[in-house]
PDB file of N, CA and C in Angstrom:
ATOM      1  N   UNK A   1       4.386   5.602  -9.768  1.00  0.00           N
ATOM      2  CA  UNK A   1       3.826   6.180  -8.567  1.00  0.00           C
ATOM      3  C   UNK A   1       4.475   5.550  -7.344  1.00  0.00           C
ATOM      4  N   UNK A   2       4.777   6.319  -6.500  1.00  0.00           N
ATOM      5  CA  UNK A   2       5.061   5.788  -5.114  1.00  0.00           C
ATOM      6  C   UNK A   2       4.172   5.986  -3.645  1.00  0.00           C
ATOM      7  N   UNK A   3       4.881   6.014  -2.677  1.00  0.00           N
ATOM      8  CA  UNK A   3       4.389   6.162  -1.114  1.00  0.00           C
ATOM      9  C   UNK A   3       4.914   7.244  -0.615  1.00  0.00           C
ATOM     10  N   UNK A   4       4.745   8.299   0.018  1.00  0.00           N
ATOM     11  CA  UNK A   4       5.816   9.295   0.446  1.00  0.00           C
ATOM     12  C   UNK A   4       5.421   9.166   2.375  1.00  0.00           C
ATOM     13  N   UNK A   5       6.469   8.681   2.892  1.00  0.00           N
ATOM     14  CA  UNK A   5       6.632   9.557   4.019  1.00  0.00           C
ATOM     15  C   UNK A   5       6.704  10.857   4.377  1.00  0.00           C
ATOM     16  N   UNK A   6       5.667  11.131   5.491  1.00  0.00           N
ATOM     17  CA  UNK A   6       5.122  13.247   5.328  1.00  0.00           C
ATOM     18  C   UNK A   6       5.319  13.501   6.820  1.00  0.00           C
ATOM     19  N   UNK A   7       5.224  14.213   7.466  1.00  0.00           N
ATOM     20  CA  UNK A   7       5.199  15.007   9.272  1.00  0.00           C
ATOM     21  C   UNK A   7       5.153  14.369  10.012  1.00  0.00           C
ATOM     22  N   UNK A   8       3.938  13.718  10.326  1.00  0.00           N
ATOM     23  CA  UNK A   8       3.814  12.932  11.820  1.00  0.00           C
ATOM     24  C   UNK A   8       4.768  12.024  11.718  1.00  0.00           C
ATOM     25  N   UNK A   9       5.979  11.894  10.831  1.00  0.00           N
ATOM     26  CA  UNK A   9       6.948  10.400  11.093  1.00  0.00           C
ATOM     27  C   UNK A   9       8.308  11.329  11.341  1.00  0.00           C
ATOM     28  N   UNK A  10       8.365  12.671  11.214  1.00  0.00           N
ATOM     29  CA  UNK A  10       9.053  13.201  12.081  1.00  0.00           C
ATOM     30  C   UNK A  10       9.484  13.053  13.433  1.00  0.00           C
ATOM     31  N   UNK A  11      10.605  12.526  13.935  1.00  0.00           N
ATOM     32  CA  UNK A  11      11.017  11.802  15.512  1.00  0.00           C
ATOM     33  C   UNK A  11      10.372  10.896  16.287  1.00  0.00           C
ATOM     34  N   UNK A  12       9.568  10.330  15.233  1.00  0.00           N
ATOM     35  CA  UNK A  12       8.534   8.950  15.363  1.00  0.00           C
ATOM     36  C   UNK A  12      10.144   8.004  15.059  1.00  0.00           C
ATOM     37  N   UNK A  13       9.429   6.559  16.327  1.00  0.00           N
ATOM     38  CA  UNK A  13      10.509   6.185  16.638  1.00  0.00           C
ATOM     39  C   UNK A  13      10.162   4.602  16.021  1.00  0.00           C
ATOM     40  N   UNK A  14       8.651   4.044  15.680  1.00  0.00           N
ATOM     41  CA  UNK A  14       8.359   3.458  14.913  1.00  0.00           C
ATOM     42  C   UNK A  14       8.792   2.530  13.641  1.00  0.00           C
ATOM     43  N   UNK A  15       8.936   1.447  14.042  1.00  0.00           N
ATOM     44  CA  UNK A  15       9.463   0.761  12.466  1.00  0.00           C
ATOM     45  C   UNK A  15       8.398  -0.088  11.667  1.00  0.00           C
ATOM     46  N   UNK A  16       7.259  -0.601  12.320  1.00  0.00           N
ATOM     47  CA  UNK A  16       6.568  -1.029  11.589  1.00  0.00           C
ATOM     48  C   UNK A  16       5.956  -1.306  10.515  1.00  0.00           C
ATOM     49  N   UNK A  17       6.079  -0.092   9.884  1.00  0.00           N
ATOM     50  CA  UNK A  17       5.859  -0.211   7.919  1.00  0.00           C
ATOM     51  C   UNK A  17       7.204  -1.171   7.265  1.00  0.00           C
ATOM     52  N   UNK A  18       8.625  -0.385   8.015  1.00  0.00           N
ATOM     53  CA  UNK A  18       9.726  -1.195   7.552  1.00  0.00           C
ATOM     54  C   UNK A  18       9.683  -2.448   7.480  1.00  0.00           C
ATOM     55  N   UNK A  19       9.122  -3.532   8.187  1.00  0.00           N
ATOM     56  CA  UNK A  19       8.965  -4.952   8.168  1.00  0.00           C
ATOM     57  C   UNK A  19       8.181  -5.274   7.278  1.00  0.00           C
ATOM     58  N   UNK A  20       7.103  -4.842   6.715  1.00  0.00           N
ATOM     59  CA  UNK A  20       5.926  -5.003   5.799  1.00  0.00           C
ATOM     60  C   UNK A  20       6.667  -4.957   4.780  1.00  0.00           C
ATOM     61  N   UNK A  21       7.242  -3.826   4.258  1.00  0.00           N
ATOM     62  CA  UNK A  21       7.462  -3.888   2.999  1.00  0.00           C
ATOM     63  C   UNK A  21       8.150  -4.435   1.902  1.00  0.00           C
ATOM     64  N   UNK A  22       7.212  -5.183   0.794  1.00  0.00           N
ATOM     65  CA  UNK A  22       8.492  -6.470   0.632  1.00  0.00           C
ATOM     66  C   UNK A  22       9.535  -5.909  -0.636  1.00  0.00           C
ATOM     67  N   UNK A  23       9.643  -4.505  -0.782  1.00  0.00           N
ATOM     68  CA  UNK A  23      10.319  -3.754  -1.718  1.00  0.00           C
ATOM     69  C   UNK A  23      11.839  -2.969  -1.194  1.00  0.00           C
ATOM     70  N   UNK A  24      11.552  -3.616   0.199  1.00  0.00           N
ATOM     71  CA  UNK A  24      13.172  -2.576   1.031  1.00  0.00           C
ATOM     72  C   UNK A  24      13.028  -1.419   0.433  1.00  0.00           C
ATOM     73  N   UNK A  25      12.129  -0.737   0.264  1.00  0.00           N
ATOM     74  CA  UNK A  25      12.469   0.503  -0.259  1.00  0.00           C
ATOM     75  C   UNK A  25      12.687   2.147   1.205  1.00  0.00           C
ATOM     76  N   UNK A  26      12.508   1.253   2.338  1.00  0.00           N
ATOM     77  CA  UNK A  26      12.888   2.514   3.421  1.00  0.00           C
ATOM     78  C   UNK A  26      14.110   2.710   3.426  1.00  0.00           C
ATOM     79  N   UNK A  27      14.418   4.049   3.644  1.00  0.00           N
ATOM     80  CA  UNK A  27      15.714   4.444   4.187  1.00  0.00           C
ATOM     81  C   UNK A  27      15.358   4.891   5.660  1.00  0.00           C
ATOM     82  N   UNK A  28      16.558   4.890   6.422  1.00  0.00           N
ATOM     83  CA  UNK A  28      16.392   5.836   7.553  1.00  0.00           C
ATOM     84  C   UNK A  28      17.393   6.951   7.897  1.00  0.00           C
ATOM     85  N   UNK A  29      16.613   7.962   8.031  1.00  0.00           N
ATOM     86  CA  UNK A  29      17.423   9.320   7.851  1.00  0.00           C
ATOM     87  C   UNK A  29      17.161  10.097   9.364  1.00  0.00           C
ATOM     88  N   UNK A  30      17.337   9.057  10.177  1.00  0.00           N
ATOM     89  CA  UNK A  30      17.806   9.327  11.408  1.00  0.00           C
ATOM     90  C   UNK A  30      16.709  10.243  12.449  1.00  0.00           C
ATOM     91  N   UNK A  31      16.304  11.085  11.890  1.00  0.00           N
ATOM     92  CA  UNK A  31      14.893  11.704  12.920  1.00  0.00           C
ATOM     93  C   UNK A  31      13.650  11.349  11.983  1.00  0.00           C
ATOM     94  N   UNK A  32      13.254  10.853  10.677  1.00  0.00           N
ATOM     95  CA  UNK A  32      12.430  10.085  10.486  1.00  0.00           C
ATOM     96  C   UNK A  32      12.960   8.397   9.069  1.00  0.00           C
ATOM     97  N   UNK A  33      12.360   8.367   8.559  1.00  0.00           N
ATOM     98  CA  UNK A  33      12.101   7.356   7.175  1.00  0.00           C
ATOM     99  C   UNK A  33      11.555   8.192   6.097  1.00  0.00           C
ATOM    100  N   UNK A  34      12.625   7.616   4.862  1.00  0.00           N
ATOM    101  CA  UNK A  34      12.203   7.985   3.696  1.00  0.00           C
ATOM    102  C   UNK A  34      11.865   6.752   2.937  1.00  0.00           C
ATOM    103  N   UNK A  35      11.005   7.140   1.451  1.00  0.00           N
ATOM    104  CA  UNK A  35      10.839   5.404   1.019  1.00  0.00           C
ATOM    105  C   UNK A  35      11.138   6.528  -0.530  1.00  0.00           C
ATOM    106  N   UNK A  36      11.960   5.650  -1.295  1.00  0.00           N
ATOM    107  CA  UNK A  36      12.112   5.969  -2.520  1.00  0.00           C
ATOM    108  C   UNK A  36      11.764   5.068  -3.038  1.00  0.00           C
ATOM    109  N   UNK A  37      11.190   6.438  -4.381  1.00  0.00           N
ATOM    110  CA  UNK A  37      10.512   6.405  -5.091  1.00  0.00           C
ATOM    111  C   UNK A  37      10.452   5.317  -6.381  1.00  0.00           C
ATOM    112  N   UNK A  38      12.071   5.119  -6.938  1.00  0.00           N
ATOM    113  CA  UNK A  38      12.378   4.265  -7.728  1.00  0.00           C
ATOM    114  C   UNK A  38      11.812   2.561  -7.297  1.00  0.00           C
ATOM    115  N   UNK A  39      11.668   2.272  -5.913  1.00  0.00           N
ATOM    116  CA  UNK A  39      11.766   1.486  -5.220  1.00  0.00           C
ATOM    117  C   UNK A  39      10.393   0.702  -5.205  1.00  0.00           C
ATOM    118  N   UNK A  40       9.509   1.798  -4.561  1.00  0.00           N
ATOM    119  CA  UNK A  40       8.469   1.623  -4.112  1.00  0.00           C
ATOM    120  C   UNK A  40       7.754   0.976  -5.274  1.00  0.00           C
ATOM    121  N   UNK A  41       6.799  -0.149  -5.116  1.00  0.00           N
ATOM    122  CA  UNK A  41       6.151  -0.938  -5.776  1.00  0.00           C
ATOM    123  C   UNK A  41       4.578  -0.545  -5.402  1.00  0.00           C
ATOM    124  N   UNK A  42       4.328   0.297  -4.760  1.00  0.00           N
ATOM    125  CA  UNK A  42       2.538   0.684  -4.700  1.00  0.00           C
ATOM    126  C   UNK A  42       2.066  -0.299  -4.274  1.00  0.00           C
ATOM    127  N   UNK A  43       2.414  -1.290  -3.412  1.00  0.00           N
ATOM    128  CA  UNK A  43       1.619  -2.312  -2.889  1.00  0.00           C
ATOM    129  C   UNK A  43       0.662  -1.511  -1.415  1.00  0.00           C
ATOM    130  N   UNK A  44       1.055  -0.532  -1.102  1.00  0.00           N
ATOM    131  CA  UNK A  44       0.239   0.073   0.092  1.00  0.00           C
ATOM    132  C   UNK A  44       0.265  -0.883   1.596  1.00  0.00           C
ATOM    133  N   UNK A  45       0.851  -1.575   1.177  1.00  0.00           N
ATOM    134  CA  UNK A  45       1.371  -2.783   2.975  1.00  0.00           C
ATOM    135  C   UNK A  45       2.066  -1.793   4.088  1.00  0.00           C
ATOM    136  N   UNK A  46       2.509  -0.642   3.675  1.00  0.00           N
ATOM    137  CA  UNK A  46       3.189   0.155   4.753  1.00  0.00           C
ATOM    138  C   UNK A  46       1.841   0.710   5.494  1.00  0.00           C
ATOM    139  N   UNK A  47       1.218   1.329   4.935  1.00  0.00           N
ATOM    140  CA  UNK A  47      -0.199   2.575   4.920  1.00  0.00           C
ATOM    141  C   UNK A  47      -0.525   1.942   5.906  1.00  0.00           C
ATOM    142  N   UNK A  48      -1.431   0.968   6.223  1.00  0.00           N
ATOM    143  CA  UNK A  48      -1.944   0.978   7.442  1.00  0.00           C
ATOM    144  C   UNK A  48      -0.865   0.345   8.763  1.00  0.00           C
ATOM    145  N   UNK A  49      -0.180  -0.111   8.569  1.00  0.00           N
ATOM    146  CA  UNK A  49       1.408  -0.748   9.489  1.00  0.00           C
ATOM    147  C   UNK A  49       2.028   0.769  10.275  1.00  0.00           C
ATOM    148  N   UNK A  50       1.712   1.747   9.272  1.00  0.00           N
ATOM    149  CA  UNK A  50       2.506   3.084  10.316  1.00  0.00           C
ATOM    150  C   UNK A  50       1.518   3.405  10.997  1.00  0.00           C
ATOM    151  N   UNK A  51       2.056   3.292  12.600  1.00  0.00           N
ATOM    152  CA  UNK A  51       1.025   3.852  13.735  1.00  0.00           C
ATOM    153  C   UNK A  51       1.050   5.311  13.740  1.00  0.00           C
ATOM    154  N   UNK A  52       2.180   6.253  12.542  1.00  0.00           N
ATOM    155  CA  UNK A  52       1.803   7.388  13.112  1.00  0.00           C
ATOM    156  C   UNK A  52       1.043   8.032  12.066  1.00  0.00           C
ATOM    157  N   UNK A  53       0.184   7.136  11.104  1.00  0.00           N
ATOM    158  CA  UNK A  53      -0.450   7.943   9.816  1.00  0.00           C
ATOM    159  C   UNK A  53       0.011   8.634   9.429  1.00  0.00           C
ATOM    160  N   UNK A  54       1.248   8.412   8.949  1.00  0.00           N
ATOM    161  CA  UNK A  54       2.912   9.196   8.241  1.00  0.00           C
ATOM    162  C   UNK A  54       2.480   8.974   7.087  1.00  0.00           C
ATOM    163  N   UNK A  55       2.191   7.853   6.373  1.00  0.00           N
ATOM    164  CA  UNK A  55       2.706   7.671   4.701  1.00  0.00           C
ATOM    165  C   UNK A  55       1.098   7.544   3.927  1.00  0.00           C
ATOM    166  N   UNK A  56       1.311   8.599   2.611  1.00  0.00           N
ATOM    167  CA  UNK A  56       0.669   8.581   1.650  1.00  0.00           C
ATOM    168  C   UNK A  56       0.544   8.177   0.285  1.00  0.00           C
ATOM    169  N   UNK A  57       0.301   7.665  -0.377  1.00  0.00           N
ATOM    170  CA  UNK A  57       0.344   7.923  -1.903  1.00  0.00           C
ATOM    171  C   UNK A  57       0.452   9.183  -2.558  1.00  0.00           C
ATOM    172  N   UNK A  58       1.393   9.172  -3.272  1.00  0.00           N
ATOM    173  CA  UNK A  58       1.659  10.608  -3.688  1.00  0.00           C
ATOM    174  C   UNK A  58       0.507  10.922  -3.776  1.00  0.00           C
ATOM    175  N   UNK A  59      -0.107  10.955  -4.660  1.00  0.00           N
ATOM    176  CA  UNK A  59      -1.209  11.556  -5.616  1.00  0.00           C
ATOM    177  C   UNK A  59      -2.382  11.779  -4.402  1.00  0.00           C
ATOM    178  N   UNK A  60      -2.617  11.235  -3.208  1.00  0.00           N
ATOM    179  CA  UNK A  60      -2.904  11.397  -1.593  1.00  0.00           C
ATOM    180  C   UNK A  60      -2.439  12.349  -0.859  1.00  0.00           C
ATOM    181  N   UNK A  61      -1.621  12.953  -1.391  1.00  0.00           N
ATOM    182  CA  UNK A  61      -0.300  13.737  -0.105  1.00  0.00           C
ATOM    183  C   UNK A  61      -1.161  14.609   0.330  1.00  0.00           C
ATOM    184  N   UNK A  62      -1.742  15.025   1.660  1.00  0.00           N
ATOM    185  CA  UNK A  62      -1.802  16.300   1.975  1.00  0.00           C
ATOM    186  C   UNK A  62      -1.229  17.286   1.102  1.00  0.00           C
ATOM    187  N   UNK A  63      -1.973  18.695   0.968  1.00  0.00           N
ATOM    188  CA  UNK A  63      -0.930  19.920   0.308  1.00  0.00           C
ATOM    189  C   UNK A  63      -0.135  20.487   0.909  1.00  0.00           C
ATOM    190  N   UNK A  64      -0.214  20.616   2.215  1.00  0.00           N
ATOM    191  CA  UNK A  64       0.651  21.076   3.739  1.00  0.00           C
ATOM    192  C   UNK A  64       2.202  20.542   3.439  1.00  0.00           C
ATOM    193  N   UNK A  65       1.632  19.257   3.025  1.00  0.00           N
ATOM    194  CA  UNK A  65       3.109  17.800   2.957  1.00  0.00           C
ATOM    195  C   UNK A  65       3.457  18.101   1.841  1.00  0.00           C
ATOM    196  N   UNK A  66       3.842  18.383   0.937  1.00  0.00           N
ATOM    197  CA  UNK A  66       3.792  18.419  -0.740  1.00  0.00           C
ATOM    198  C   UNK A  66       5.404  18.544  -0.308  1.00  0.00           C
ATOM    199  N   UNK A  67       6.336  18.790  -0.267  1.00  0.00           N
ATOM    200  CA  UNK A  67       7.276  19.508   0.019  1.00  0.00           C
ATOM    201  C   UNK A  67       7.997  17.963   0.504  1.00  0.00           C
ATOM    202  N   UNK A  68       7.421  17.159   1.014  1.00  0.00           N
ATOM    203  CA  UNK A  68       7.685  15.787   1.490  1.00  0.00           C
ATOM    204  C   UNK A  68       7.918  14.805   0.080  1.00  0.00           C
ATOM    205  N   UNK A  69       7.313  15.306  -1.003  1.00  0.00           N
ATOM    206  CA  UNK A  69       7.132  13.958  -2.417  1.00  0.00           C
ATOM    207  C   UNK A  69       8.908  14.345  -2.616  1.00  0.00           C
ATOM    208  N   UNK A  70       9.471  15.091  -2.844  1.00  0.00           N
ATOM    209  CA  UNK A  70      10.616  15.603  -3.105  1.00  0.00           C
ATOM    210  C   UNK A  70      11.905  15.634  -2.396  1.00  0.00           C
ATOM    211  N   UNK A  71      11.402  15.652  -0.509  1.00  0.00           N
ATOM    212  CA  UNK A  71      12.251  15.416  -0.045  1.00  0.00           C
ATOM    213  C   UNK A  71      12.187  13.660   0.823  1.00  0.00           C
ATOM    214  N   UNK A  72      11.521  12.632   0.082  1.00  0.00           N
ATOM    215  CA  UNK A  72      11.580  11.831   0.618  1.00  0.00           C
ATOM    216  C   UNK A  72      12.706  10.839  -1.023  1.00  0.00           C
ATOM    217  N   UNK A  73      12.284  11.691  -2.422  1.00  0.00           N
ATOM    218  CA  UNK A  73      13.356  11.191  -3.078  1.00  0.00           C
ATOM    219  C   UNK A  73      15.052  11.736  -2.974  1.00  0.00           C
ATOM    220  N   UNK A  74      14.893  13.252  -2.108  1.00  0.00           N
ATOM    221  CA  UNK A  74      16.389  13.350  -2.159  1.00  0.00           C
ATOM    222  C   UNK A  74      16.900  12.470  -0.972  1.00  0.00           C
ATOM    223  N   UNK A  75      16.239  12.598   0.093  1.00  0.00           N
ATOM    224  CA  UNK A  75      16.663  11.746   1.100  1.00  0.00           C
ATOM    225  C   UNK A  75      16.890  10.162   0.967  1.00  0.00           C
ATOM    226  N   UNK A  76      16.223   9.694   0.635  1.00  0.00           N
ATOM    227  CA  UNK A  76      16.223   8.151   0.486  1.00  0.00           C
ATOM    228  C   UNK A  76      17.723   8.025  -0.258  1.00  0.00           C
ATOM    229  N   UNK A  77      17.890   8.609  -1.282  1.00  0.00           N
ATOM    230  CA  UNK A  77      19.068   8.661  -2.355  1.00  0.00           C
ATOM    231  C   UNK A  77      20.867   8.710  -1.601  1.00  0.00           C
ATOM    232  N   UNK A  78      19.962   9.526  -0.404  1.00  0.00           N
ATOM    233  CA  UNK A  78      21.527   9.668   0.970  1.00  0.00           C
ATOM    234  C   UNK A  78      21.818   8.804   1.828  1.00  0.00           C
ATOM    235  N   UNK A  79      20.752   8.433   2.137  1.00  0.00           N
ATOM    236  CA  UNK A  79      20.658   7.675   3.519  1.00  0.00           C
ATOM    237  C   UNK A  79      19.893   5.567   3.624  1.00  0.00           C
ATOM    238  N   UNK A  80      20.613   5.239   4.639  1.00  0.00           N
ATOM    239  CA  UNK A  80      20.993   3.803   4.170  1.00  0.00           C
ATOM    240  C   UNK A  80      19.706   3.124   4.450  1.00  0.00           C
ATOM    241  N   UNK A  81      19.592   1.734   3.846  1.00  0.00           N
ATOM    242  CA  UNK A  81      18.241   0.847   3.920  1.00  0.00           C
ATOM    243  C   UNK A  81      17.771   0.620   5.267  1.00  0.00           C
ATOM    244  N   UNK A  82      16.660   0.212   5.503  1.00  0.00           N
ATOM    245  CA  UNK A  82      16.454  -0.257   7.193  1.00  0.00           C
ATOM    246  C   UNK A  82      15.145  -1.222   6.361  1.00  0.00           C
ATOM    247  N   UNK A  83      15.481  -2.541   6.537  1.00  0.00           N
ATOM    248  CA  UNK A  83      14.871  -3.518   6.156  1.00  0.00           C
ATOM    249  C   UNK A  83      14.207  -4.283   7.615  1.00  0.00           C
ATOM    250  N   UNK A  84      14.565  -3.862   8.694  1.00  0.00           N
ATOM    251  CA  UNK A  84      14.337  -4.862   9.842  1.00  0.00           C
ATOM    252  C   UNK A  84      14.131  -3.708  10.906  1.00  0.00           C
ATOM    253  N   UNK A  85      13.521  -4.094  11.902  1.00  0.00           N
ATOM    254  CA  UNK A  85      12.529  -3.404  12.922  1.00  0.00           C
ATOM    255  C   UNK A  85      13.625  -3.254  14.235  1.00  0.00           C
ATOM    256  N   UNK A  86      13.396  -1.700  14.594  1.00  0.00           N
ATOM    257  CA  UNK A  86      14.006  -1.586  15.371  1.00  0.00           C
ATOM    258  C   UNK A  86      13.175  -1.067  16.677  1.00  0.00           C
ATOM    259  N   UNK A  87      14.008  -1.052  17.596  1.00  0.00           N
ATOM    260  CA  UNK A  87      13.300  -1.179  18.967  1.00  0.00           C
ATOM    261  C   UNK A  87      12.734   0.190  19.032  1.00  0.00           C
ATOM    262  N   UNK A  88      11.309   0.777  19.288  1.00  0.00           N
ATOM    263  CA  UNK A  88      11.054   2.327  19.362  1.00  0.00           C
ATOM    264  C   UNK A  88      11.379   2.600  21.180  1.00  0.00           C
ATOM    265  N   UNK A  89      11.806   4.203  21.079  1.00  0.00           N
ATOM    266  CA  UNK A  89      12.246   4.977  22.116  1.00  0.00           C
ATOM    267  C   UNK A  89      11.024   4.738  23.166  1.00  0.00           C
ATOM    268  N   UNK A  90      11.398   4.801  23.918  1.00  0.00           N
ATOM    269  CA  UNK A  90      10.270   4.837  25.167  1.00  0.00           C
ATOM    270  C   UNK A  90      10.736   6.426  26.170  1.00  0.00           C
ATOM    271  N   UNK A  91       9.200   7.136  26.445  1.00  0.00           N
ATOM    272  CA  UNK A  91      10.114   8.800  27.364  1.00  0.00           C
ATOM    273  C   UNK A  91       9.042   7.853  28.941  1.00  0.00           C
TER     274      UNK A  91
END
C-alpha cells in the first residue's frame, strides 16, 4: 500500500511533506509531486505536513482522484527525487 498525491497539490508550491518523509519517495514533476508507490513505506508523516490536503492513502483516495493512484506511479517513475524543501512561490 502506498500514499497518492491527488488535485489540490496541483501548482501548489509547497514542500513540506518532502522533508518529513524518511522514504525519499517524492518526485517532483514540476506543476505538482508524485510519491511512488514502490517507495512509499505507509508511515503517513507526509498526511498531515501537506498544507494543501493533497495526499491520501490509496485505499482513502477520493473517487473524483482515482485517476491520481496511477498517475502518481507513472509519474514518479519519470521524474527526479526532491528530498529537501524548497522555497514556495509567493503572488
Amino acid at each position: 500500500m502506498a500514499h497518492v498525491v491527488a488535485q489540490p497539490c496541483c501548482d501548489c508550491t509547497y514542500t513540506e511533506c518532502v522533508v518529513v518523509c524518511p522514504a525519499g519517495c517524492f518526485h517532483d514533476g514540476g506543476r505538482m509531486l508524485y510519491i511512488h508507490p514502490d517507495d512509499c513505506i505507509d508511515c503517513e508523516a507526509c498526511v498531515p505536513a501537506c498544507p494543501a490536503n493533497a495526499i491520501y492513502h490509496e485505499d482513502k483516495l477520493p473517487a473524483e482522484w482515482s485517476p491520481f493512484r496511477d498517475l502518481n506511479a507513472t509519474m514518479a517513475r519519470q521524474c527526479a527525487t526532491i528530498t529537501s524543501r524548497r522555497a514556495a512561490a509567493t503572488n
